[in-house]
C-alpha atoms as a PDB file:
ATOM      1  CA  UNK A   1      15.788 -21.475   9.950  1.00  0.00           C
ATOM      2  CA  UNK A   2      19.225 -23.210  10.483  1.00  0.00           C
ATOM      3  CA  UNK A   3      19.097 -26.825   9.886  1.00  0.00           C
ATOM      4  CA  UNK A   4      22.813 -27.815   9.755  1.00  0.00           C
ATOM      5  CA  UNK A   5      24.811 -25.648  12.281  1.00  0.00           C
ATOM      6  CA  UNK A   6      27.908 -26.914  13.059  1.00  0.00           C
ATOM      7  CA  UNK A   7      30.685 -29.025  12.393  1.00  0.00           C
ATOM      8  CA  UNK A   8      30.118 -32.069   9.527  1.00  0.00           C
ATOM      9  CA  UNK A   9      32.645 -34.411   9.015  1.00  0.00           C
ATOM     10  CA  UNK A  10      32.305 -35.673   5.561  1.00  0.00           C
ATOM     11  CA  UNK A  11      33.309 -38.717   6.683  1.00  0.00           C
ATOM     12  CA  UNK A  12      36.240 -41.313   5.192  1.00  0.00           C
ATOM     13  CA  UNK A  13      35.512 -44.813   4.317  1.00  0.00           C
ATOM     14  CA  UNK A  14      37.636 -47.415   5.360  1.00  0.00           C
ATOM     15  CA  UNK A  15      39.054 -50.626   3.345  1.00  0.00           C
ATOM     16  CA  UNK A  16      40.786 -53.258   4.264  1.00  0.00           C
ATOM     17  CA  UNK A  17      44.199 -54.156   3.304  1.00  0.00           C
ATOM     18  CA  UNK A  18      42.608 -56.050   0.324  1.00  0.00           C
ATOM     19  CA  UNK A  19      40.405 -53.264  -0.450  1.00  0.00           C
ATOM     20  CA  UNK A  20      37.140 -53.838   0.480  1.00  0.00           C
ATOM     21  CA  UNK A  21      34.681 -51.860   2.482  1.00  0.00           C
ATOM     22  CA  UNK A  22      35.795 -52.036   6.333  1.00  0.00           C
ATOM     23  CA  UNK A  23      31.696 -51.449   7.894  1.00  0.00           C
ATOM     24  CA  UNK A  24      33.573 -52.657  11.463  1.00  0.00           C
ATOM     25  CA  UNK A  25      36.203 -49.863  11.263  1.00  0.00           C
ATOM     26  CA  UNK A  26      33.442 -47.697  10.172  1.00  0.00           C
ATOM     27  CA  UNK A  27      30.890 -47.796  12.552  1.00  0.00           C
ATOM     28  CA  UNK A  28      34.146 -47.446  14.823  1.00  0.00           C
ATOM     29  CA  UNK A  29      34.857 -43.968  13.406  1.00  0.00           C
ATOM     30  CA  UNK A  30      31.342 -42.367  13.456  1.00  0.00           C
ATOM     31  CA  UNK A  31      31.266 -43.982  16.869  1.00  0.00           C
ATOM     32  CA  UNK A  32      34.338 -41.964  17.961  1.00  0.00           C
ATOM     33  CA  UNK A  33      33.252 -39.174  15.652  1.00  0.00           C
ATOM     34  CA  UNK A  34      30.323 -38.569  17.712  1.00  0.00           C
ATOM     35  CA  UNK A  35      31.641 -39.010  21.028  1.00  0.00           C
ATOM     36  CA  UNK A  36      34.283 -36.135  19.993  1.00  0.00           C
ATOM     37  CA  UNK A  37      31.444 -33.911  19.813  1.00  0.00           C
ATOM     38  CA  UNK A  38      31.033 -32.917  16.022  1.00  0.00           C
ATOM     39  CA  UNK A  39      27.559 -31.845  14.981  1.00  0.00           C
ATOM     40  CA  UNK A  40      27.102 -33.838  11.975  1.00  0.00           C
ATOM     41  CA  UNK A  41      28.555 -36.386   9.378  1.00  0.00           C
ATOM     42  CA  UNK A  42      28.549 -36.601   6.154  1.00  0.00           C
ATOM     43  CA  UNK A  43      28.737 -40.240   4.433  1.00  0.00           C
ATOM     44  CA  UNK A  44      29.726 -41.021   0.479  1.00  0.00           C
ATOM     45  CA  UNK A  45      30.439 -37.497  -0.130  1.00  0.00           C
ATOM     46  CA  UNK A  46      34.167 -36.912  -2.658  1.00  0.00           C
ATOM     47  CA  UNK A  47      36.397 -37.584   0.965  1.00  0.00           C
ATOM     48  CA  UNK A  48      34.000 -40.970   1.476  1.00  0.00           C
ATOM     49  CA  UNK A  49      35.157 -41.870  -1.890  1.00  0.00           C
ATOM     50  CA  UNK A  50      31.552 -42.304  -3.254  1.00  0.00           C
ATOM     51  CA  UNK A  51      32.747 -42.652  -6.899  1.00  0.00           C
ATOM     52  CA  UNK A  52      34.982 -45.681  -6.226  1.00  0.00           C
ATOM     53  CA  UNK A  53      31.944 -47.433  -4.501  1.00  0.00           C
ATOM     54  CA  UNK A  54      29.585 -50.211  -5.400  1.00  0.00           C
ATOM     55  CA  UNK A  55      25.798 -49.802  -5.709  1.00  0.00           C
ATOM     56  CA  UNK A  56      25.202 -51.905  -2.984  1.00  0.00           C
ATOM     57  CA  UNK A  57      28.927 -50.939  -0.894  1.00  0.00           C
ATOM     58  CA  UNK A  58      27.426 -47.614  -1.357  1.00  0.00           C
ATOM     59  CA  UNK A  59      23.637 -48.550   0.483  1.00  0.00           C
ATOM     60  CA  UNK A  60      25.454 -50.370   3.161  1.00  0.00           C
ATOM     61  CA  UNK A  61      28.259 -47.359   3.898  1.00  0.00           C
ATOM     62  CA  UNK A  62      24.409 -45.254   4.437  1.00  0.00           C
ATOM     63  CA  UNK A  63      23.212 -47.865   6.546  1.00  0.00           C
ATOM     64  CA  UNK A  64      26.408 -48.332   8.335  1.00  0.00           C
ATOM     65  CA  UNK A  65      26.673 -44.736   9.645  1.00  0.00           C
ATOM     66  CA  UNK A  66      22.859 -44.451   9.703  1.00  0.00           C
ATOM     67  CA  UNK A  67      22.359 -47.702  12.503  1.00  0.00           C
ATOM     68  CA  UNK A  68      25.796 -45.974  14.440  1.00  0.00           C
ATOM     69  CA  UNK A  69      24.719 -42.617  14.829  1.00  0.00           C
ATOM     70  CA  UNK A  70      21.334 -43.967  15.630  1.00  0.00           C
ATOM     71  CA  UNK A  71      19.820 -40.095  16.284  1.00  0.00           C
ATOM     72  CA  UNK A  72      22.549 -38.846  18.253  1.00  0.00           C
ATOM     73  CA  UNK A  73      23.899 -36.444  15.731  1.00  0.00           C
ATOM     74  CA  UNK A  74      22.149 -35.723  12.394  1.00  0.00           C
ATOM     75  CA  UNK A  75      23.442 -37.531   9.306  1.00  0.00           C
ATOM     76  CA  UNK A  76      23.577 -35.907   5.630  1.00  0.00           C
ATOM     77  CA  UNK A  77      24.378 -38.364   3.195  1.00  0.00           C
ATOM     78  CA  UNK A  78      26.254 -37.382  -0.372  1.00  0.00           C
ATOM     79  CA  UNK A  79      24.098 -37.564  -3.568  1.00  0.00           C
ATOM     80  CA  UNK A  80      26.785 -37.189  -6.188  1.00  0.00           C
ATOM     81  CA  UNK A  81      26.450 -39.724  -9.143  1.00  0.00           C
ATOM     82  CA  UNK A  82      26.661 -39.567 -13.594  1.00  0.00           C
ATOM     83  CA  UNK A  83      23.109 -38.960 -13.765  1.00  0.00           C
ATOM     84  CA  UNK A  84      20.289 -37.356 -12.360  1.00  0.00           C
ATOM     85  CA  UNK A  85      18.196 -40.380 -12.627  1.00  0.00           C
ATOM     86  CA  UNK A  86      20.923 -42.270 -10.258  1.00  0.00           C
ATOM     87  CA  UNK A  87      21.423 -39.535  -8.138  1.00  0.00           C
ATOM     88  CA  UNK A  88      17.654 -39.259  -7.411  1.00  0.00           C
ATOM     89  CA  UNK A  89      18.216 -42.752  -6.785  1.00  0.00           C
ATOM     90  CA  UNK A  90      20.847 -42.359  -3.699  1.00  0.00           C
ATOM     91  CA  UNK A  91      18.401 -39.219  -2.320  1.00  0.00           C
ATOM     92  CA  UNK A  92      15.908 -41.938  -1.837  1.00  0.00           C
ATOM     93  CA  UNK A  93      17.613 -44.249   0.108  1.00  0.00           C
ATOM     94  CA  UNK A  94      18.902 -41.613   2.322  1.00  0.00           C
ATOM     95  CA  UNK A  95      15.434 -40.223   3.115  1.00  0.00           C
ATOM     96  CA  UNK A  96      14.373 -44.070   3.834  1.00  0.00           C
ATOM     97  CA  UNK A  97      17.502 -45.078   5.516  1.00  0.00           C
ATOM     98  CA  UNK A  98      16.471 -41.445   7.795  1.00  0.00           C
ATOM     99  CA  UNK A  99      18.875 -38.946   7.076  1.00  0.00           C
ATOM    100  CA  UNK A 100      18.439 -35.358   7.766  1.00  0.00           C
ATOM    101  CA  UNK A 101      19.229 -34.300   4.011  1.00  0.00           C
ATOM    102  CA  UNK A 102      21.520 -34.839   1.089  1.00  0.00           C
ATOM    103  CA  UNK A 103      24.629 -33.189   0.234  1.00  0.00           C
ATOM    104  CA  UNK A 104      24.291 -32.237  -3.610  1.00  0.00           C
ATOM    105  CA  UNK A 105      26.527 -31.762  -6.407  1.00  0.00           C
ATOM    106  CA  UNK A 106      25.144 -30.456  -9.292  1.00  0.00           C
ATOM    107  CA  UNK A 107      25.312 -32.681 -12.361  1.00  0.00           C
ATOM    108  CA  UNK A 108      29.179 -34.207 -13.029  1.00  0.00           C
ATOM    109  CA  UNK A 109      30.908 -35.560 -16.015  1.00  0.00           C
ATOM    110  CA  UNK A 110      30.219 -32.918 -18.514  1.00  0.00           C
ATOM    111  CA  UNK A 111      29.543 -28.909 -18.446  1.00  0.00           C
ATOM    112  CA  UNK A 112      25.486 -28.544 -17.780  1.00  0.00           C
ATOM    113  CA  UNK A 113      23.877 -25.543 -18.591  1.00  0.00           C
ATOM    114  CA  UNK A 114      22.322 -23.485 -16.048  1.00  0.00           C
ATOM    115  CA  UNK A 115      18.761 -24.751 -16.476  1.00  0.00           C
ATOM    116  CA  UNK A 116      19.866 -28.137 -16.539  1.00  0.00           C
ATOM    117  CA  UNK A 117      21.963 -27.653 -13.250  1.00  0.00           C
ATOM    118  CA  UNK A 118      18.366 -26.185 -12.053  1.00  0.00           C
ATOM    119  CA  UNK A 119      16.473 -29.358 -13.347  1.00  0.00           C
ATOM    120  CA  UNK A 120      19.289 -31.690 -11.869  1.00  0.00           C
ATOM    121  CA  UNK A 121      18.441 -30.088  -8.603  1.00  0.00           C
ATOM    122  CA  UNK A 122      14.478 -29.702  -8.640  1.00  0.00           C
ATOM    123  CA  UNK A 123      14.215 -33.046  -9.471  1.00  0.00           C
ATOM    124  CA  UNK A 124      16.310 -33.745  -6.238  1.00  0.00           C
ATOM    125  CA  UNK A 125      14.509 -31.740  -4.733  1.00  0.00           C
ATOM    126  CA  UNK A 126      10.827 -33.717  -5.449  1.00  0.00           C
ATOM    127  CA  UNK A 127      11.939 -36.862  -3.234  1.00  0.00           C
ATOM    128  CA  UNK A 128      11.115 -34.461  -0.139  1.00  0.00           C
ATOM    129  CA  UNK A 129      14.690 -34.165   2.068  1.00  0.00           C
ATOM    130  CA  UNK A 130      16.459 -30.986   2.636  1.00  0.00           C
ATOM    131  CA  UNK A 131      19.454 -30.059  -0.031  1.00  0.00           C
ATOM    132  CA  UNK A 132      22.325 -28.757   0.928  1.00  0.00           C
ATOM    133  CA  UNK A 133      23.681 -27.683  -2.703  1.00  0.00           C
ATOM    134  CA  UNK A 134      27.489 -28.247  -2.718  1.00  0.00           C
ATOM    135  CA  UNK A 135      29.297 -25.769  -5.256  1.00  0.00           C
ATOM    136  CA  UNK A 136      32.979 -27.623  -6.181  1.00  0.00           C
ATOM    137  CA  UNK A 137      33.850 -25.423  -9.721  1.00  0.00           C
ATOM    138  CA  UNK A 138      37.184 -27.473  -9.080  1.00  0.00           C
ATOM    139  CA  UNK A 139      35.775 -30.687  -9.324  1.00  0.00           C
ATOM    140  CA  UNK A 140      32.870 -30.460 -11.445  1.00  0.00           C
ATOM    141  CA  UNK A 141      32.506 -27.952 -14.635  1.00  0.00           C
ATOM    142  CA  UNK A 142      30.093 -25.581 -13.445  1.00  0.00           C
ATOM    143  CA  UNK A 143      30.658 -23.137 -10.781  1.00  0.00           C
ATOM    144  CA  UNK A 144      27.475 -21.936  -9.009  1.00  0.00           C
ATOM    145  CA  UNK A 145      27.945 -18.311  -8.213  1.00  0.00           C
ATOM    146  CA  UNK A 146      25.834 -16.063  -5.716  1.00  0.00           C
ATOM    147  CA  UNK A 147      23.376 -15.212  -8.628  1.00  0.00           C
ATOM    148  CA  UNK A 148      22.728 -18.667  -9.738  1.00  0.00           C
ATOM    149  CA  UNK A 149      22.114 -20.262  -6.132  1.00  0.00           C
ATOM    150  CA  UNK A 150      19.939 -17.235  -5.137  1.00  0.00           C
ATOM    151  CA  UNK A 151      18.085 -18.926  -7.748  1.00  0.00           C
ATOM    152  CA  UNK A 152      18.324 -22.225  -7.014  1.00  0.00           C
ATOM    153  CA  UNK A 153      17.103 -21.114  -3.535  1.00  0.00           C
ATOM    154  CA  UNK A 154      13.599 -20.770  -4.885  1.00  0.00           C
ATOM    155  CA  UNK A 155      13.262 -24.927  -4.955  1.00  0.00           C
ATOM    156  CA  UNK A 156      11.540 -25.704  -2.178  1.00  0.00           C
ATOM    157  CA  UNK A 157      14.060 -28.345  -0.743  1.00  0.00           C
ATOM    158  CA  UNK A 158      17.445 -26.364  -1.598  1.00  0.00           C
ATOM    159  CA  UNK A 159      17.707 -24.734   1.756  1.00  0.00           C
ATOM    160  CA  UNK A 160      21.719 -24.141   2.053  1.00  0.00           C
ATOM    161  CA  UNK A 161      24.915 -24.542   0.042  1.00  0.00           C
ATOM    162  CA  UNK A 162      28.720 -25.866   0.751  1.00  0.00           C
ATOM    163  CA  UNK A 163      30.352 -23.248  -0.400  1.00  0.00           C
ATOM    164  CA  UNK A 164      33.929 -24.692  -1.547  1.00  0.00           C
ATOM    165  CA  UNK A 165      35.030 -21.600  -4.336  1.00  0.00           C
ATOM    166  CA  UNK A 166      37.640 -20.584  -1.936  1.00  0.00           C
ATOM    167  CA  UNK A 167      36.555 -16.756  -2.573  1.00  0.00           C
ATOM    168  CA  UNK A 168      34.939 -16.023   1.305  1.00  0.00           C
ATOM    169  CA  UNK A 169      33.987 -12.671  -0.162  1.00  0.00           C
ATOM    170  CA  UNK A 170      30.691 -14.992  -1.778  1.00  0.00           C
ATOM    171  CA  UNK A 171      29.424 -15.919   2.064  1.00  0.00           C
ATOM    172  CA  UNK A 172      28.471 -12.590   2.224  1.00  0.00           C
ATOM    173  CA  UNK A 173      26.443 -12.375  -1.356  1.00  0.00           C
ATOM    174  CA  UNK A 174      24.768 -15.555  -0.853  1.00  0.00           C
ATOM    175  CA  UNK A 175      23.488 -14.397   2.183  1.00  0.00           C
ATOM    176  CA  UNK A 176      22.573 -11.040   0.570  1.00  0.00           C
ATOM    177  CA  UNK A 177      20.792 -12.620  -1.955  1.00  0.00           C
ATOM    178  CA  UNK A 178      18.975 -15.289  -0.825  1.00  0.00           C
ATOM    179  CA  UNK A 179      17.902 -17.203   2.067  1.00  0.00           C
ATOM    180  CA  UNK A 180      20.039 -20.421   2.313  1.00  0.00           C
ATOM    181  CA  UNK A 181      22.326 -21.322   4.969  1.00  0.00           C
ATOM    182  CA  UNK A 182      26.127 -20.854   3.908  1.00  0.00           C
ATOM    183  CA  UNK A 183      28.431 -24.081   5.062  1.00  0.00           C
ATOM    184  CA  UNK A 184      32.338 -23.227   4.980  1.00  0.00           C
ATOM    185  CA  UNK A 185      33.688 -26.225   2.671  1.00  0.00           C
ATOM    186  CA  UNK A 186      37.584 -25.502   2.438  1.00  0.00           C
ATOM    187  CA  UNK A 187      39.287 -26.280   5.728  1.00  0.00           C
ATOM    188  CA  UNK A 188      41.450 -23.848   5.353  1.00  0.00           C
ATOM    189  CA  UNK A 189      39.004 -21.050   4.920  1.00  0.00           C
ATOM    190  CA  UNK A 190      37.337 -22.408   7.772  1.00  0.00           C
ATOM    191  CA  UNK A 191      37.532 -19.903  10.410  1.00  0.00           C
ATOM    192  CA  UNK A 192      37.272 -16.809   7.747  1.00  0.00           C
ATOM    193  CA  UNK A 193      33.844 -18.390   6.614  1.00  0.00           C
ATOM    194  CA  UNK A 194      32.428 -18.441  10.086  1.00  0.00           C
ATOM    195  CA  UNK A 195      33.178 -14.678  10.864  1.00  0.00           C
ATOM    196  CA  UNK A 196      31.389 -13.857   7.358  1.00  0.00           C
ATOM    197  CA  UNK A 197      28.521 -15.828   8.034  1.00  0.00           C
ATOM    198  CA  UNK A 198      28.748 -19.583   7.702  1.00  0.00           C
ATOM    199  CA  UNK A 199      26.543 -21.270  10.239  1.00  0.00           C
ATOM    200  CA  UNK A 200      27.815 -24.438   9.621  1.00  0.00           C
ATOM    201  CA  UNK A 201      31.352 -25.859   8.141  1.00  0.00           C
ATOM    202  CA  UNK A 202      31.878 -29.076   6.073  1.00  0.00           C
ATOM    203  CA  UNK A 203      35.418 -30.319   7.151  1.00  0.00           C
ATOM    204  CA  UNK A 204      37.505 -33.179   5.477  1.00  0.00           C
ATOM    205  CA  UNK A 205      40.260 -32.588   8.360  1.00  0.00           C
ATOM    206  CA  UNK A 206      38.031 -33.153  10.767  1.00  0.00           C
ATOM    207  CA  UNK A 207      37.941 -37.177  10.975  1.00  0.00           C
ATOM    208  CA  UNK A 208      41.219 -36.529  12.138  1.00  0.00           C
ATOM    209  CA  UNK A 209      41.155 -33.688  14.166  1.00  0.00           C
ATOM    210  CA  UNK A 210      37.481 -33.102  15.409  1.00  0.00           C
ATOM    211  CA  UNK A 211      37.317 -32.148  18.451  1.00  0.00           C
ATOM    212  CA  UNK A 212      39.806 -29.534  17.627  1.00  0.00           C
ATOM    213  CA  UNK A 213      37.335 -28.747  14.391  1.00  0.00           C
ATOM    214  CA  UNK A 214      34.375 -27.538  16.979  1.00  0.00           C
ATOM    215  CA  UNK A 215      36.224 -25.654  19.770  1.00  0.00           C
ATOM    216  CA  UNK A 216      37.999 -23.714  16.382  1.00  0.00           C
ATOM    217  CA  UNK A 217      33.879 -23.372  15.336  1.00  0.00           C
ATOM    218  CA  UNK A 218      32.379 -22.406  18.687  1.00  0.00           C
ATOM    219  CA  UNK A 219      35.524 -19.916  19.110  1.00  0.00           C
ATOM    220  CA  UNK A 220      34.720 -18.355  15.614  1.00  0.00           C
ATOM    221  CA  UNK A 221      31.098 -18.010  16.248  1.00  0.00           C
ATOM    222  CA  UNK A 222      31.418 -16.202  19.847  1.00  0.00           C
ATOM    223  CA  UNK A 223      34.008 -13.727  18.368  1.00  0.00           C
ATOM    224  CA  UNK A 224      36.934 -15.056  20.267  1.00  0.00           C
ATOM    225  CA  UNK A 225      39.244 -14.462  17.680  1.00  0.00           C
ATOM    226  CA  UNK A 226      42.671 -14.446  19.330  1.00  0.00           C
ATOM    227  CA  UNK A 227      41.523 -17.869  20.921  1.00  0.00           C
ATOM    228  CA  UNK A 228      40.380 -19.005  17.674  1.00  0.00           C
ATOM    229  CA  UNK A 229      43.724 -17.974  15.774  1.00  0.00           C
ATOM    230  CA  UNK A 230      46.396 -19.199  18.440  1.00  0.00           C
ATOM    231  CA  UNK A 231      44.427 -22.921  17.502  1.00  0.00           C
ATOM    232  CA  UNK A 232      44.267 -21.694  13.543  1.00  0.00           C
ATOM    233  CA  UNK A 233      47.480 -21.102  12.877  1.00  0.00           C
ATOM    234  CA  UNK A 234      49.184 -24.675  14.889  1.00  0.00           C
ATOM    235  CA  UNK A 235      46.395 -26.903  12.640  1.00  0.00           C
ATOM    236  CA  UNK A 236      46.652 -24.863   8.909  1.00  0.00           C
ATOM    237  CA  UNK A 237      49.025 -26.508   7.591  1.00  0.00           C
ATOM    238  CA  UNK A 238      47.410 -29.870   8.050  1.00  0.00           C
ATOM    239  CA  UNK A 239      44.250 -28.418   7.258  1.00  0.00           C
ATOM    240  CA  UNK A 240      45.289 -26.799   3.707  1.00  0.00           C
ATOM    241  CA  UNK A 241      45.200 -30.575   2.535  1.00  0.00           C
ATOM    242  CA  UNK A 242      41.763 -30.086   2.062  1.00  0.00           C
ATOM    243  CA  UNK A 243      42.447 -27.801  -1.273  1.00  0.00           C
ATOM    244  CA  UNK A 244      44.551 -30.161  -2.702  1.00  0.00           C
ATOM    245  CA  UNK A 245      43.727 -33.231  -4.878  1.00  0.00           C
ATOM    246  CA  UNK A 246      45.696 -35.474  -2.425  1.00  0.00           C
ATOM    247  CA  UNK A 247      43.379 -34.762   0.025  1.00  0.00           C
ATOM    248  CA  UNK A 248      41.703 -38.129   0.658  1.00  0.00           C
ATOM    249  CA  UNK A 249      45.176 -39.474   0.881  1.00  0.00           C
ATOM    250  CA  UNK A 250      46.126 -37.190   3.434  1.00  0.00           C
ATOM    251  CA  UNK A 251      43.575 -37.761   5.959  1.00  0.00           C
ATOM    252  CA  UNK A 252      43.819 -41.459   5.659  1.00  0.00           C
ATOM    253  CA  UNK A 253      47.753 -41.168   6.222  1.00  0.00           C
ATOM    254  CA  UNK A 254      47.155 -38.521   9.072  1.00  0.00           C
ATOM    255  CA  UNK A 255      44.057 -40.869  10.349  1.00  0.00           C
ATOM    256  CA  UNK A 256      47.125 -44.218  10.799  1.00  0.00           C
ATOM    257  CA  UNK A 257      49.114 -41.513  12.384  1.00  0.00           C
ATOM    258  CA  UNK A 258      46.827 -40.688  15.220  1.00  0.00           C
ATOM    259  CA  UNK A 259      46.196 -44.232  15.681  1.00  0.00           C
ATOM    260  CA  UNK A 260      42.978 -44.891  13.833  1.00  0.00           C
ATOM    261  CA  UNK A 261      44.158 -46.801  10.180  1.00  0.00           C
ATOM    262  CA  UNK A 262      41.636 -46.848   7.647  1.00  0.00           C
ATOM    263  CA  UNK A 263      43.522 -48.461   5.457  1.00  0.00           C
ATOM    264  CA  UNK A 264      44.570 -46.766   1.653  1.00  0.00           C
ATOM    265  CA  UNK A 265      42.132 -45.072  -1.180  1.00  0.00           C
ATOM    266  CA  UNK A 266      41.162 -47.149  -4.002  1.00  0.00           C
ATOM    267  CA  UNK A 267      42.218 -46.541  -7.585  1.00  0.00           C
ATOM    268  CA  UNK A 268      42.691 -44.322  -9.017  1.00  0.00           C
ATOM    269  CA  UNK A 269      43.406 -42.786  -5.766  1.00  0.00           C
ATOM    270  CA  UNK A 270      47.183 -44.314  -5.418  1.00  0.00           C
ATOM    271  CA  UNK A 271      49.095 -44.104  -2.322  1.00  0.00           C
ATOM    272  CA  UNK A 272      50.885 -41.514  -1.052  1.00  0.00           C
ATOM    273  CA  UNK A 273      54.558 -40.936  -1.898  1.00  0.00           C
ATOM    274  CA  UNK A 274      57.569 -41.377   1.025  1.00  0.00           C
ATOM    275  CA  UNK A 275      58.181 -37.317   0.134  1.00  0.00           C
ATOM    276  CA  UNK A 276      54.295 -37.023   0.869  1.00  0.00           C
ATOM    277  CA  UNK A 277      54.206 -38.898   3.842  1.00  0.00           C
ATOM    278  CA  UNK A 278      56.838 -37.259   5.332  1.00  0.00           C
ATOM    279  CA  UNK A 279      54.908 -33.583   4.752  1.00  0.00           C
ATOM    280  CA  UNK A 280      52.105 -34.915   6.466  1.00  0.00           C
ATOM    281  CA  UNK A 281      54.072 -36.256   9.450  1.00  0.00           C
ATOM    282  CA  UNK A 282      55.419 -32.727   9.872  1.00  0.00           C
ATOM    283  CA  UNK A 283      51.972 -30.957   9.681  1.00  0.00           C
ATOM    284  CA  UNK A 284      50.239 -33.645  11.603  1.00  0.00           C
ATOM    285  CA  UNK A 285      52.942 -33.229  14.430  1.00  0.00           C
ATOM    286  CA  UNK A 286      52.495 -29.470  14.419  1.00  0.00           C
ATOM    287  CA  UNK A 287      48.880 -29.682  14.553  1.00  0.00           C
ATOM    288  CA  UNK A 288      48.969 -31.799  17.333  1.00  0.00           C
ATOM    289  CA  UNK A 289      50.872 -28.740  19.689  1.00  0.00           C
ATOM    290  CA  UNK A 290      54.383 -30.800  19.822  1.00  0.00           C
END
């Protein structure tokens, strides 16, 4: 059963010029965000900045998207947080605020063993919403292999994973192993993920560019690839942001350049440098066909 096919914008969260939360600008973007045709989108995941968020900042951001979206498109809210206790926490709020599942880290700040990892996510699992498992060996200090999540696929709620390793050659042993649905999570892997099996993609890129992000899925999916490549290649470069650590930075610069500000990342997150402004001026133009 495929639950989350399709594009999901993990979805940016923007301040205001004194950094608070901007709800008005917002509801604005998941507004526009659905009306560009993406499938899905993803609120307080790492590009919604969940980690520089208040308790109750983070509850409204949910709510925000939640009342906007209003059932259009499905919304899968981020989970990540110190402890499983909290994160349990956030998993409940999304299944009352009525989102379609959580998007789950496994547990952050220190190196778990496997069998906590498993306990981290089974006691996600008992709140009763589906779990897309989000493997980020980058970010966090535990990278869940193919073995591992063909595991983890045994908890009843863990029904697919964000695959962000940047090795594409896993797609095809998750799905070997186990039964989950396979999300793409590296924008610049996108298209390879899709031809090895992803039914769905994650995309950080994609508040900018989204309704470029699903005619590049639907071309993938049908096997078009010489349509899907001739697109490719003019948005990769603004695309391979999404592998760097910049990468919030980039699509809130390249957001102000289409037109839609969101205003800057909060600390530690610090602004981009004039040299790095200018690199995403030049991919931004390219990906734009001019």
């Amino acid at each position: 059963m495929i639950r989350f096919e399709g594009v999901y914008v993990a979805i940016v969260t923007p301040f205001t010029s004194s950094l608070e939360v901007d709800y008005a600008r917002l509801k604005q973007h998941a507004d526009w965000l659905v009306n560009q045709g993406v499938h899905g989108i993803i609120p307080t995941g790492s590009v919604g900045e969940y980690a520089a968020l208040l308790d109750d900042e983070r509850e409204k951001v949910v709510e925000a998207v939640m009342d906007t979206v209003a059932g259009r498109i499905p919304v899968v809210v981020g989970s990540a947080a110190p402890s499983t206790q909290k994160a349990v926490r956030w998993v409940t709020h999304a299944k009352q605020a009525g989102a379609a599942g959580v998007m789950a880290l496994p547990p952050i700040n220190y190196r778990p063993t496997k069998k906590e990892a498993y306990a981290h996510y089974e006691a996600l699992s008992g709140v009763g919403l589906p779990i897309i498992a989000y493997n980020n060996p980058f970010d966090t200090a535990i990278d869940m292999t193919p073995d591992f999540l063909a595991e983890l696929s045994a908890i009843d709620n863990v029904v697919a994973v964000k695959e962000f390793s940047a090795d594409v050659r896993r797609i095809y042993e998750i799905l070997e192993r186990s039964d989950l649905e396979v999300m793409a999570g590296v924008d610049d892997l996108s298209v390879e993920g899709i031809i090895a099996g992803a039914t769905g993609w994650i995309g950080g890129l994609s508040n900018v560019m989204p309704k470029e992000s699903v005619r590049l899925f639907e071309l993938s999916r049908e096997g078009k690839i010489n349509e899907a490549m001739e697109l490719y290649r003019r948005v990769l470069p603004l695309f391979r942001y999404d592998s760097t650590p910049r990468l919030v930075q980039a699509i809130k610069y390249a957001m102000g350049l289409a037109g839609m500000p969101v205003g800057e990342t909060r600390p530690p997150r610090l602004p981009l440098e004039n040299d790095e402004k200018l690199a995403v001026e030049r991919t931004f133009i390219q990906a734009q066909g001019s």
